[in-house]
Protein backbone atom coordinates (compact mmCIF):
# COMPACT_ATOMS: atom_id res chain seq x y z
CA UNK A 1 -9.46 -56.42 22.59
CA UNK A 2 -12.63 -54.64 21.83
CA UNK A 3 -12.29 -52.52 24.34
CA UNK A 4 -8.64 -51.29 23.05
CA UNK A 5 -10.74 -51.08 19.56
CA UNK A 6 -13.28 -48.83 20.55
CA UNK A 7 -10.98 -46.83 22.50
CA UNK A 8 -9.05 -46.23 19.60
CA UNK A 9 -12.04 -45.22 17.61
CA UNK A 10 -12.83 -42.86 19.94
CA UNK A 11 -9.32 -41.37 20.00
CA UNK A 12 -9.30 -41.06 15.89
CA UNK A 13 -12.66 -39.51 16.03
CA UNK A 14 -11.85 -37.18 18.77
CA UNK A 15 -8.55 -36.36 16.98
CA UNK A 16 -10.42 -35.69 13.25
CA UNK A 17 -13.20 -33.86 14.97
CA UNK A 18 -10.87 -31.77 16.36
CA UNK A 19 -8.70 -31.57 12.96
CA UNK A 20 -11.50 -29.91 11.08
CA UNK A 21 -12.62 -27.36 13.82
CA UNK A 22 -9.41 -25.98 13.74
CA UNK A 23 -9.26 -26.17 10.36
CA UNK A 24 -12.91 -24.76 9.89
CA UNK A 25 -11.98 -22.29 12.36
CA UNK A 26 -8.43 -21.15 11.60
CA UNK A 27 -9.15 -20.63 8.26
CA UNK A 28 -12.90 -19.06 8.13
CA UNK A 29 -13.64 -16.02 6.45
CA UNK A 30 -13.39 -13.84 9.68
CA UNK A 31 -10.09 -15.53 11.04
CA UNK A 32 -8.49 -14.43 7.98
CA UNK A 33 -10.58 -10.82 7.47
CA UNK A 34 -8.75 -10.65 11.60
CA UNK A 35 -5.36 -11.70 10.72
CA UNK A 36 -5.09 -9.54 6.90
CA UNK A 37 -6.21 -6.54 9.00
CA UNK A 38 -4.06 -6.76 11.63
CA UNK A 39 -1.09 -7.18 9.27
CA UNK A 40 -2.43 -4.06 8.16
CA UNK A 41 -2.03 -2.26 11.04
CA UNK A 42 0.81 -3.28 11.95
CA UNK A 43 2.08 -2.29 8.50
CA UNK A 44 0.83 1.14 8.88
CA UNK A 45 2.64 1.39 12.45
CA UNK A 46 5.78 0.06 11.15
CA UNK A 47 5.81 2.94 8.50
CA UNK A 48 5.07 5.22 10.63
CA UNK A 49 1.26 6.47 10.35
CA UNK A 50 -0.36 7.82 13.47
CA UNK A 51 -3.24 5.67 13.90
CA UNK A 52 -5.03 7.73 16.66
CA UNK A 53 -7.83 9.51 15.00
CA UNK A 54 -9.33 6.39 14.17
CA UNK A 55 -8.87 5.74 10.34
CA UNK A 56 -9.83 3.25 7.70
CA UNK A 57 -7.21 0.98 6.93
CA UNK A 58 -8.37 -0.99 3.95
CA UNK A 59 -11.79 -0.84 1.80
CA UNK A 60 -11.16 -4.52 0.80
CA UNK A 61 -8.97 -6.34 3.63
CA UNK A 62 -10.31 -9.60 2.17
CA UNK A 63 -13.75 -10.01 -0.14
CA UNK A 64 -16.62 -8.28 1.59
CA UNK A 65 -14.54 -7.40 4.42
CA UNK A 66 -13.05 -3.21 5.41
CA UNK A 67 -10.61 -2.71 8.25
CA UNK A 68 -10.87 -0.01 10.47
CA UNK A 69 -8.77 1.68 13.46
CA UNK A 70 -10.92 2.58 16.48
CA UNK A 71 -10.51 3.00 20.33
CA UNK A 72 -11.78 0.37 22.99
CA UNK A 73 -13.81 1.63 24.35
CA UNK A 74 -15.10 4.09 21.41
CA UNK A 75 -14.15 7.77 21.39
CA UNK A 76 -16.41 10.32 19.38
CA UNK A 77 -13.27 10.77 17.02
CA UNK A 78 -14.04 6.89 15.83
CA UNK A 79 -17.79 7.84 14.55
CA UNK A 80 -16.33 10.75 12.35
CA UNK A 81 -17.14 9.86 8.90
CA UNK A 82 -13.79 11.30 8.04
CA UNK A 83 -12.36 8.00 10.31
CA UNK A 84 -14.96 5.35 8.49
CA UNK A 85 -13.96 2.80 5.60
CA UNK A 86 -16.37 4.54 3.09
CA UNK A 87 -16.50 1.04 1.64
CA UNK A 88 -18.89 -0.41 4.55
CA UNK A 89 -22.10 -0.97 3.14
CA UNK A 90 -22.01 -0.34 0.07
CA UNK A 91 -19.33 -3.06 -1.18
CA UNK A 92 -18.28 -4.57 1.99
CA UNK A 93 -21.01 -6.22 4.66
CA UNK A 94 -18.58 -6.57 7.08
CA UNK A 95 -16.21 -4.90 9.24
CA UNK A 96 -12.74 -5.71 11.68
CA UNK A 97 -12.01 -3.25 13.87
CA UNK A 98 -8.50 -3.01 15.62
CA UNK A 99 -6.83 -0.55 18.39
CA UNK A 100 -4.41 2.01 17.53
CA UNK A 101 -2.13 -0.56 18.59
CA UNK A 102 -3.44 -3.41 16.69
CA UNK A 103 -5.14 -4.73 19.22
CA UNK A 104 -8.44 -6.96 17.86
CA UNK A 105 -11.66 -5.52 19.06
CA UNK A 106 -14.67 -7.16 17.19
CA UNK A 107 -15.91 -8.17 13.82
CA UNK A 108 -19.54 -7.53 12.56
């Protein structure tokens, strides 16, 4: 019987440890900055923008947080200033970076 208990500990511990990482994870601060800027992109597809130079897609995607379009791997259009959320370091400390196509490629 004991043995049954502590297995069953160990299966509700496992389970709740692994309820808040997802948690934690799913909903962090870059998880969401990921997911609003995608959206974004998408958007802008959907309505037709061309996406290929490289632009900014939001100053504010979340709190603290600009989206930007560039190419994987980087293309000398991406580090025209013209193509940069103007936002990024001056309000914003972060950035998400997505493909022409929407793609994640990193967050910093």
């Amino acid at each position: 019987m004991k043995k049954v208990l502590g297995l069953v500990a160990i299966i509700v511990v496992t389970i709740v440890v692994a309820a808040i990482y997802y948690f934690y994870y799913y909903n962090s601060e870059v998880e969401q900055a990921k997911r609003e800027c995608i959206k974004a992109c998408q958007l802008a597809l959907q309505t037709g923008q061309n996406l290929s130079s490289g632009p900014c897609l939001s100053n504010s995607i979340i709190n603290n947080w600009v989206c930007d379009v560039a190419h994987e791997p980087r293309e000398p259009i991406d580090d025209l200033e013209e193509n940069q959320c103007p936002a990024y370091l001056k309000t914003a400390q972060h950035f998400i970076e997505v493909d022409p196509n929407c793609n994640f490629i990193r967050a910093f």
